[in-house]
Protein backbone atom coordinates (compact mmCIF):
# COMPACT_ATOMS: atom_id res chain seq x y z
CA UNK A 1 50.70 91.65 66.70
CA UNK A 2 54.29 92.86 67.44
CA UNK A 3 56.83 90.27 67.21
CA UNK A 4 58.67 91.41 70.74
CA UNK A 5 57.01 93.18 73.35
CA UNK A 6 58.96 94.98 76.44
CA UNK A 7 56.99 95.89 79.41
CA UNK A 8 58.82 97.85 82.71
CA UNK A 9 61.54 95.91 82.35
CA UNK A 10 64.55 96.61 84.98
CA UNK A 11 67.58 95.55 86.06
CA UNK A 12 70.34 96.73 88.77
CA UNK A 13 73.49 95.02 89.49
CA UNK A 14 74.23 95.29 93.38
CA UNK A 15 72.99 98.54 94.07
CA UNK A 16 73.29 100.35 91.01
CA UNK A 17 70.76 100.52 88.81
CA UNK A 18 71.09 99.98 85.11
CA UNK A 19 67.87 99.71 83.59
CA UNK A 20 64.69 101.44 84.90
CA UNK A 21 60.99 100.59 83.79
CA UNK A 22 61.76 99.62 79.56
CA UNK A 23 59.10 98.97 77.68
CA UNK A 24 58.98 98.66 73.82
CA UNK A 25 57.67 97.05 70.93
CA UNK A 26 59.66 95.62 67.77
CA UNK A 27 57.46 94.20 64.96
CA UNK A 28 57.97 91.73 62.54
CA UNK A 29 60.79 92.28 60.06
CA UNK A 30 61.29 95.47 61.32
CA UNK A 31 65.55 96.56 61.85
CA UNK A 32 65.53 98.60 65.68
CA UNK A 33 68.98 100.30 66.74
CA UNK A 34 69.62 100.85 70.53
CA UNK A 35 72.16 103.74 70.46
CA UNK A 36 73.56 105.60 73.48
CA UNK A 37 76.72 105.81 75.41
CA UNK A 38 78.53 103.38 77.05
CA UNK A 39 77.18 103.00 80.38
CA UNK A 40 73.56 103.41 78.88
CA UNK A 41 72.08 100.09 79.32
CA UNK A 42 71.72 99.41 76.02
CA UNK A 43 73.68 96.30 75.62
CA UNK A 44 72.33 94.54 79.19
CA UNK A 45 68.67 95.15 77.99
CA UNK A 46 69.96 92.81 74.55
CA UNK A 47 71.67 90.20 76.70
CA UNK A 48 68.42 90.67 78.61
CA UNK A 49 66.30 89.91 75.37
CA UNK A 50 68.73 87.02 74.28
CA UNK A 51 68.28 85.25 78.16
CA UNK A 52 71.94 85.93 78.85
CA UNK A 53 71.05 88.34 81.53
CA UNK A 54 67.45 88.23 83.57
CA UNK A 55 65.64 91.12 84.48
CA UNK A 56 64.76 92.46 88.16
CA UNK A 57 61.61 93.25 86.76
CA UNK A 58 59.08 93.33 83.75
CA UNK A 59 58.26 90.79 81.40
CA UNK A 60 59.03 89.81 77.59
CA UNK A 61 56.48 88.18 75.14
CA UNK A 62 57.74 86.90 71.67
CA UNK A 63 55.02 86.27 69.09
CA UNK A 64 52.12 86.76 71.93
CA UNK A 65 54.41 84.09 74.34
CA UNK A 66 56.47 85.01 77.42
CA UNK A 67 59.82 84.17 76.73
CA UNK A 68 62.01 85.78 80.06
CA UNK A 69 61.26 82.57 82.20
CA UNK A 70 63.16 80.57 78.85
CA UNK A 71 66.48 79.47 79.02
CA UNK A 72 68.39 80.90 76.06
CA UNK A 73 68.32 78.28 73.44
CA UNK A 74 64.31 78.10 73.14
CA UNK A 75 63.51 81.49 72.81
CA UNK A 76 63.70 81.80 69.34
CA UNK A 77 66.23 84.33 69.20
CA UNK A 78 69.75 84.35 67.87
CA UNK A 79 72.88 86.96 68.92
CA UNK A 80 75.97 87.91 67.19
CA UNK A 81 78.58 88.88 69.59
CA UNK A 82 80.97 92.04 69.33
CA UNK A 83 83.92 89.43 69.18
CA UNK A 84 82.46 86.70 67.30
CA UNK A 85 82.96 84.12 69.45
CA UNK A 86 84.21 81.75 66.79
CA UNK A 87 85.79 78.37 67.71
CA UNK A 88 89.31 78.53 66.41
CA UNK A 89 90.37 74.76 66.34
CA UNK A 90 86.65 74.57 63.94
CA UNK A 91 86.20 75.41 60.27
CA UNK A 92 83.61 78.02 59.01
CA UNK A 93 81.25 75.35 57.82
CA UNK A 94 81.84 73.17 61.63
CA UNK A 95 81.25 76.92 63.69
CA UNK A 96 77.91 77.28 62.21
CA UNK A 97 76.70 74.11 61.99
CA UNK A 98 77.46 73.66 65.68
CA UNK A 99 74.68 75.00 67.29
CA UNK A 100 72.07 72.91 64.96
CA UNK A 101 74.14 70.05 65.82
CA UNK A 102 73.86 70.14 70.09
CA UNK A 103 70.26 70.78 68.91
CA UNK A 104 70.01 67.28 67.27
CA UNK A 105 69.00 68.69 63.65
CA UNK A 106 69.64 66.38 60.95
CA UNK A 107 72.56 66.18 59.23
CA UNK A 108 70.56 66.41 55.94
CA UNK A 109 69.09 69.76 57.54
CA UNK A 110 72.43 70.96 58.78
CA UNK A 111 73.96 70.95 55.15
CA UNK A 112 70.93 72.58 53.85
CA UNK A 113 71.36 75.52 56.60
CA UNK A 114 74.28 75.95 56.08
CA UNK A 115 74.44 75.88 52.30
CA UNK A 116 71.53 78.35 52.07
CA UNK A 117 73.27 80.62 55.15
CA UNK A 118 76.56 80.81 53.23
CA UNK A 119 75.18 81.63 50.23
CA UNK A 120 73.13 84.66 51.36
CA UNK A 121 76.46 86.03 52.67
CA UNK A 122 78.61 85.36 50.04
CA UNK A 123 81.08 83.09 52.11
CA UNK A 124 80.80 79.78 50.13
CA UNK A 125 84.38 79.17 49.47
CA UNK A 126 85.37 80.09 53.23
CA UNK A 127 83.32 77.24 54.08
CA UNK A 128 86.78 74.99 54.94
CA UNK A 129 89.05 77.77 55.96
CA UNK A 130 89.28 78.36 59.80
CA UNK A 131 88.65 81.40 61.58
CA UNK A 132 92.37 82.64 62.20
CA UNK A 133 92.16 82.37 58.33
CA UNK A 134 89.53 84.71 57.74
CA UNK A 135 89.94 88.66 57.61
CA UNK A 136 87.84 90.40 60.17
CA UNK A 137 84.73 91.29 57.97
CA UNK A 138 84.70 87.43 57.12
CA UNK A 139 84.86 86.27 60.73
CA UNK A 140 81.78 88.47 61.24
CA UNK A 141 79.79 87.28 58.12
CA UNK A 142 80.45 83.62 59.90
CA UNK A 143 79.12 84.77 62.85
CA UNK A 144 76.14 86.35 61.79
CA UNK A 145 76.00 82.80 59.24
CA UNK A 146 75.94 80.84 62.37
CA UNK A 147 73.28 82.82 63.88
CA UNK A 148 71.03 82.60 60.32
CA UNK A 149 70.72 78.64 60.10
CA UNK A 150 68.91 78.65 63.30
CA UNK A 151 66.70 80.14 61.67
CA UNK A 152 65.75 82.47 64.66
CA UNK A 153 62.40 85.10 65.40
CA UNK A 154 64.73 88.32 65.95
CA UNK A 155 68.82 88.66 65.64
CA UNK A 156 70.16 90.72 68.17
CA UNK A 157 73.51 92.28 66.98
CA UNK A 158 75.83 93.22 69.76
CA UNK A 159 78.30 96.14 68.21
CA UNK A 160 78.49 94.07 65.24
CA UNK A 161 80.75 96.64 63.34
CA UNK A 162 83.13 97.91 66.34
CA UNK A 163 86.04 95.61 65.14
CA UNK A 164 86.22 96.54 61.83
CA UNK A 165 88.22 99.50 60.58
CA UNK A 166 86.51 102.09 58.52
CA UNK A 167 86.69 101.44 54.75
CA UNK A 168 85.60 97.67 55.97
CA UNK A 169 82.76 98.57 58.25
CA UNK A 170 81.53 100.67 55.21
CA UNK A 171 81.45 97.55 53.41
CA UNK A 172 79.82 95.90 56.16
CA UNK A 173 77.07 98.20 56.95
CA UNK A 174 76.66 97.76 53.13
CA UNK A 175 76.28 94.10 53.62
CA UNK A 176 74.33 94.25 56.48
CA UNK A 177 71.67 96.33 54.51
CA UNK A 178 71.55 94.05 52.10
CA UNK A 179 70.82 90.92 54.28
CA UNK A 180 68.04 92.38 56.07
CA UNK A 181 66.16 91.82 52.92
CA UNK A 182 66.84 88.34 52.59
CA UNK A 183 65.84 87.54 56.40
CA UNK A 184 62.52 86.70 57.58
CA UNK A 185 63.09 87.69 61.18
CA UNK A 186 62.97 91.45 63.25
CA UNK A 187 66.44 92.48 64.03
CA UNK A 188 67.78 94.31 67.18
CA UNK A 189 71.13 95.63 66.69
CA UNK A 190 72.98 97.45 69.98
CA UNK A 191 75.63 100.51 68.61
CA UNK A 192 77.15 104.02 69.77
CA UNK A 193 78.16 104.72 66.45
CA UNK A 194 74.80 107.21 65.28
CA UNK A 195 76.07 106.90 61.34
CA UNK A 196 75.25 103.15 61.66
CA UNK A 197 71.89 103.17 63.10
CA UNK A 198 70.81 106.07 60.94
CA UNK A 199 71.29 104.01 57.69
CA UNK A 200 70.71 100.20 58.60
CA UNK A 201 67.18 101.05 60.86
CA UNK A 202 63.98 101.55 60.80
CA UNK A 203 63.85 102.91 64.16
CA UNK A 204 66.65 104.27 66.50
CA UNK A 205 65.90 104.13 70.05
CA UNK A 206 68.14 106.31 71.75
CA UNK A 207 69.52 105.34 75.41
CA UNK A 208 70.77 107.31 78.63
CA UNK A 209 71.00 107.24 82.07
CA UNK A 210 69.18 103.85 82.27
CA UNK A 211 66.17 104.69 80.40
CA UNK A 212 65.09 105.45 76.64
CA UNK A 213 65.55 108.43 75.76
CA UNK A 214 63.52 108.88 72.39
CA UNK A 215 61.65 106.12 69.91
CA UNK A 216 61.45 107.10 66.18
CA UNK A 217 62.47 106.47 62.54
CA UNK A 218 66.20 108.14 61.81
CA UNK A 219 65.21 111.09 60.32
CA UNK A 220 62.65 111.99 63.00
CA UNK A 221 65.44 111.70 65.73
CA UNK A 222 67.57 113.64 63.92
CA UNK A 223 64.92 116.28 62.94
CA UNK A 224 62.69 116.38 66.25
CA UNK A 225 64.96 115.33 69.07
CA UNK A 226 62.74 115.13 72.29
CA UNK A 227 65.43 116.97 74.47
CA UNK A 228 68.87 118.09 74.40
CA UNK A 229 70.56 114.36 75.10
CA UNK A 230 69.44 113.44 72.08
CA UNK A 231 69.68 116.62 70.33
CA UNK A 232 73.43 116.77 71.36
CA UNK A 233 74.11 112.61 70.59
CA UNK A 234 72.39 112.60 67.07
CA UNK A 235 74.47 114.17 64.64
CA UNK A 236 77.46 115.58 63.74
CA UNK A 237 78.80 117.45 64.29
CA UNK A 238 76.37 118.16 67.50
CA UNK A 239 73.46 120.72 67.35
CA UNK A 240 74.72 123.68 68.46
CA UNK A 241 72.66 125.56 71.59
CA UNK A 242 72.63 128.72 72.42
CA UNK A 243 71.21 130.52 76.26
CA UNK A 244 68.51 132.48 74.96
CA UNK A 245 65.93 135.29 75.97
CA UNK A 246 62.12 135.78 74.86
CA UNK A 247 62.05 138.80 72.83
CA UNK A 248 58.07 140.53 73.66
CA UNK A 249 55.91 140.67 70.40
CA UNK A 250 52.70 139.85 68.51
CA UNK A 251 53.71 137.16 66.62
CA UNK A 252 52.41 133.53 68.02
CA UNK A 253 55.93 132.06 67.57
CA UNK A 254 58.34 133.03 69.64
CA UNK A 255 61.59 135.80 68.76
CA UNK A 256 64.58 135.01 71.04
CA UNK A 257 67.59 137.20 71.40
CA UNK A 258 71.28 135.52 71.53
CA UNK A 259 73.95 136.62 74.05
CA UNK A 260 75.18 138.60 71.47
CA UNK A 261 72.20 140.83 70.89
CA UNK A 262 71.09 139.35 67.72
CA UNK A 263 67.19 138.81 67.85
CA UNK A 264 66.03 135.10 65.75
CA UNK A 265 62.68 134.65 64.72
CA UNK A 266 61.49 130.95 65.44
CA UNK A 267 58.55 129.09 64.15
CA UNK A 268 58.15 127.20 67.82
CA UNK A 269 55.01 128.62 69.26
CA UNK A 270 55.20 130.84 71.75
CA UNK A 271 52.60 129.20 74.16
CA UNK A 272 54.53 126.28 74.06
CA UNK A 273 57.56 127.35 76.09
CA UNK A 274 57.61 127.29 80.10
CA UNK A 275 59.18 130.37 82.18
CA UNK A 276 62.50 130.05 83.06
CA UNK A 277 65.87 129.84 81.24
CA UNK A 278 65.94 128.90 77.25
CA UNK A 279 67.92 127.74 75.13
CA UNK A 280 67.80 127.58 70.86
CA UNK A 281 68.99 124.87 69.39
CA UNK A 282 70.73 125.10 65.53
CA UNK A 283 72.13 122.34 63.03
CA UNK A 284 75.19 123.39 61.41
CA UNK A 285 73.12 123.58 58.12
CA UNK A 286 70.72 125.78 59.19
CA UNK A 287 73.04 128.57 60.35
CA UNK A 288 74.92 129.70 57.25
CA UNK A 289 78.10 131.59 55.88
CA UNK A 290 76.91 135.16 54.36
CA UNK A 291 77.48 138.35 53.39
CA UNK A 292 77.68 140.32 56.78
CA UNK A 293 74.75 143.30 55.30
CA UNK A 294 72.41 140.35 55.17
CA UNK A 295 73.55 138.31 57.78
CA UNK A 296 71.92 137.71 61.29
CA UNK A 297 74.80 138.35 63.49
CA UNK A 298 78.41 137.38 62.98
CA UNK A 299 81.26 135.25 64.84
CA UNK A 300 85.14 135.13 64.82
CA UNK A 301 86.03 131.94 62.96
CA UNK A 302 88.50 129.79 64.61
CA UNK A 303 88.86 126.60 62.91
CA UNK A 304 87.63 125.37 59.11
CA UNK A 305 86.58 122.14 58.72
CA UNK A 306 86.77 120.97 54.86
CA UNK A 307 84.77 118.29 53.67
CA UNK A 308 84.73 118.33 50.01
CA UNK A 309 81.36 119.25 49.33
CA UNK A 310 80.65 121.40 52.19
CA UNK A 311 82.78 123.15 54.31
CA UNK A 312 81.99 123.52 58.77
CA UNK A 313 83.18 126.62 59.87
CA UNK A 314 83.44 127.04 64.06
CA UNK A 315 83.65 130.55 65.60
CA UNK A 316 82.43 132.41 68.33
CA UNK A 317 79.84 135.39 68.70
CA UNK A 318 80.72 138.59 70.03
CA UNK A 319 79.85 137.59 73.60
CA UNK A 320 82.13 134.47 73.72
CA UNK A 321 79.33 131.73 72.62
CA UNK A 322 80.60 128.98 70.38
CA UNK A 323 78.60 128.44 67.21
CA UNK A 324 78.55 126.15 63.62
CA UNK A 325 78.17 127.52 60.70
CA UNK A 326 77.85 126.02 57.05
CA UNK A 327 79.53 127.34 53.99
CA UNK A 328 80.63 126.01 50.26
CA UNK A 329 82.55 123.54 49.37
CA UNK A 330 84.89 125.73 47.92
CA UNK A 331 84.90 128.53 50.51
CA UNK A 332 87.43 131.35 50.89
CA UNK A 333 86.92 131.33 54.65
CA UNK A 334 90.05 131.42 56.99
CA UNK A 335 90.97 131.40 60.96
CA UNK A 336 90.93 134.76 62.17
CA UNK A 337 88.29 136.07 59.95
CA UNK A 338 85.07 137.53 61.32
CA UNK A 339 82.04 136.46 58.56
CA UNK A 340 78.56 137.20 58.75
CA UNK A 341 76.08 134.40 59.43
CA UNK A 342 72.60 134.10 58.72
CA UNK A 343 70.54 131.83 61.27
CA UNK A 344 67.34 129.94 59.93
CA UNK A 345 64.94 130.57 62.50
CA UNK A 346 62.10 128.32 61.00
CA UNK A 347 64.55 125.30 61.35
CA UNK A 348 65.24 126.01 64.93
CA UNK A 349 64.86 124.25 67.96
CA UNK A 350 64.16 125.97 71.27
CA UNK A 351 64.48 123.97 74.79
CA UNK A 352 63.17 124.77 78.24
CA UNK A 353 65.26 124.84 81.22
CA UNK A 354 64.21 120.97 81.91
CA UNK A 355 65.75 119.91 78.69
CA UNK A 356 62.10 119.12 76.91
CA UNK A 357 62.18 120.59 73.32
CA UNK A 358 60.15 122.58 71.30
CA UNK A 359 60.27 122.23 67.17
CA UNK A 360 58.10 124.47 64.43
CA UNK A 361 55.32 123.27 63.09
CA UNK A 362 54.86 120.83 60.09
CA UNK A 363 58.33 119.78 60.07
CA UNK A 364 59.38 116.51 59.13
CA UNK A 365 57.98 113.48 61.11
C-alpha cells in the first residue's frame, strides 16, 4: 500500500491557478524531491499535504485514510520550515519538546523524545543553548529534531538547505542522508536546487507551470528527460539543443543535420519522430573536444570553464548556434580558438516541435 496517495488535486488562488489535476504516490520510507522553479507549485502542493493550505480539488489518503478533511496536527505528518520557525525566548530542548507538550504527552515520554531525537542528530550538548546561540546548520538540525519526536508518517521539508551557505549545506545534505536511515517515516522534501534532490532522493518529481512535469529516480531524469523543461532544468550546465533536419536514409534511426551542415547519426528511431520542426538534444559530455580530422563539425570557442578534473568549453558552430563541449582536465584550449568536436550520436536526444522527447534505445532507466 503506498504510504501517501495524491489524486487530481488542485488549487487556484483568486483566479490564478496554481496547481492543476496532481496526483502521486509516495511509499513507505521512500525520500521524494519536488523540484521546479519558483512559481511552480511545488511548495503550495507541501503546505497542501501538511493541512496548511486546502485544496480546490482532489483528495489525500495517508496509510489507506483520507487525511485533507484533518486539521494539521492529526494527520500524522510533520514539516520543517525554510526559516525554522524556532522560538527564540525557548531553549533547544523547550522548542522541540513543545509540540508533544500542547499534545499532552507525558513528561516521561517528552524526555525520552527528545533524548532519542537529539541524539540521532548529534545536538546533545545544544540541548540548553537557545536558538540565537546556535549557528545556522544547528538551528536547522533543531528544527528537523522538533519535527522527529512527533514521531510523524512522512516529513515534509520546505527548502530545508536554502539558508545555509555552501560548504555548510554540503555538510547538511551530508547529514540529511544520513538521517534518512535512521527514520521510519517517507520523506517529502520541496527544493530548486537539482544537486540536492539528485543525491538525497529516491525520486525527483520535477514541477512547472502548475503541473508535474516528470516522475522518476535521479538518474532517469537526468538520462531520459520527458521533454525539453526538464531536459533544460536537470543538469548543469543545461543540455544543449540544437534546430535540426531529418537527413533521408535506410537506417531505422534517424540522421539529423545541424545548422551548420554537419550530419549526426542518432540511435532514436526514426518512426518515432512526428513531422514538423526538430530539435537534438546533447549533454556537455557527450559532445567532446577532438582532433578536427576526426571530429564531427567544429565551433569557435568563446569561454573555458575549468573545473579541475574536466574542463566545459562553450563556442559556437559555423552558423551562429551555441554549443558545450567537454575536454581534459588539463586542456590547452583557449578563447578564440576554433577546435574540432566530435558529437555522440548514440547518447543523443531528439525532441519534436511539441517539446515530447525521443531517447535511443536501452539506455539507462
Amino acid at each position: 500500500m503506498a504510504s501517501l496517495e495524491l489524486s487530481g488535486v488542485r488549487k487556484a488562488f483568486g483566479s490564478t491557478p496554481v496547481l492543476d489535476d496532481i496526483s502521486l504516490s509516495l511509499e513507505a520510507r521512500e525520500f521524494i524531491a519536488f523540484l521546479g522553479p519558483s512559481g511552480s507549485g511545488k511548495s503550495t502542493l507541501l503546505r497542501i499535504i501538511a493541512g496548511l493550505e486546502s485544496a480546490d480539488a482532489g483528495e489525500i489518503t495517508l496509510e489507506g485514510q483520507r487525511i485533507d478533511h484533518l486539521p494539521p496536527g492529526q494527520r500524522g505528518v510533520a514539516m520543517v520550515f525554510q526559516h525554522y520557525a524556532l522560538y527564540p525566548h525557548m531553549t533547544v530542548r523547550e522548542n522541540m519538546a513543545f509540540g508533544l507538550r500542547n499534545a499532552r504527552v507525558a513528561k516521561d515520554e517528552i524526555e525520552s523524545r527528545v533524548g532519542d531525537a537529539a541524539r540521532a542528530l548529534e545536538i546533545e550538548e545544544l540541548l540548553d543553548r537557545k536558538p540565537g546561540q546556535l549557528s545556522g546548520g544547528q538551528r536547522q538540525r533543531v528544527a528537523i529534531g522538533r519535527a522527529l519526536v512527533k514521531h510523524p508518517k512522512i516529513f515534509l521539508l520546505d527548502e530545508p538547505l536554502s539558508n545555509l551557505d555552501a560548504a555548510l549545506r554540503m555538510r547538511t545534505r551530508v547529514e540529511l542522508a544520513q538521517l534518512r536511515q535512521k527514520v521510519d517515516a517517507a520523506v517529502i522534501m520541496v527544493t530548486h536546487d537539482q544537486a540536492e534532490a539528485m543525491t538525497l532522493a529516491d525520486r525527483i518529481v520535477v514541477m512547472n507551470d502548475r503541473t508535474i512535469q516528470q516522475v522518476g529516480p535521479p538518474m532517469e531524469i537526468y538520462e531520459r528527460p520527458a521533454n525539453v523543461f526538464v531536459a533544460q532544468f536537470v543538469g548543469s550546465p543545461a543540455m544543449t539543443l540544437l534546430p535540426a533536419e531529418p537527413v533521408e536514409g535506410r537506417s531505422q534511426n534517424a540522421k539529423l543535420k545541424l545548422g551548420d551542415g554537419a550530419e549526426v547519426e542518432t540511435a532514436v528511431p526514426r518512426s518515432q519522430l512526428k513531422d514538423g520542426e526538430l530539435r537534438i538534444g546533447l549533454r556537455p559530455e557527450n559532445v567532446r573536444v577532438i582532433a578536427k580530422s576526426k571530429a564531427t563539425t567544429r565551433a569557435k570557442v568563446e569561454l573555458v570553464e575549468r573545473l579541475g578534473e574536466r574542463t566545459l568549453i562553450y563556442g559556437r558552430l559555423s552558423n551562429g548556434q551555441a554549443i558545450i563541449a567537454e575536454d581534459e582536465g588539463n586542456s590547452r584550449v583557449k578563447m578564440g580558438d576554433e577546435v574540432g568536436i566530435k558529437i555522440d550520436g548514440a547518447a543523443a536526444h531528439v525532441f519534436d516541435a511539441d517539446g515530447t522527447s525521443h531517447h535511443a534505445r536501452g539506455r539507462a532507466k
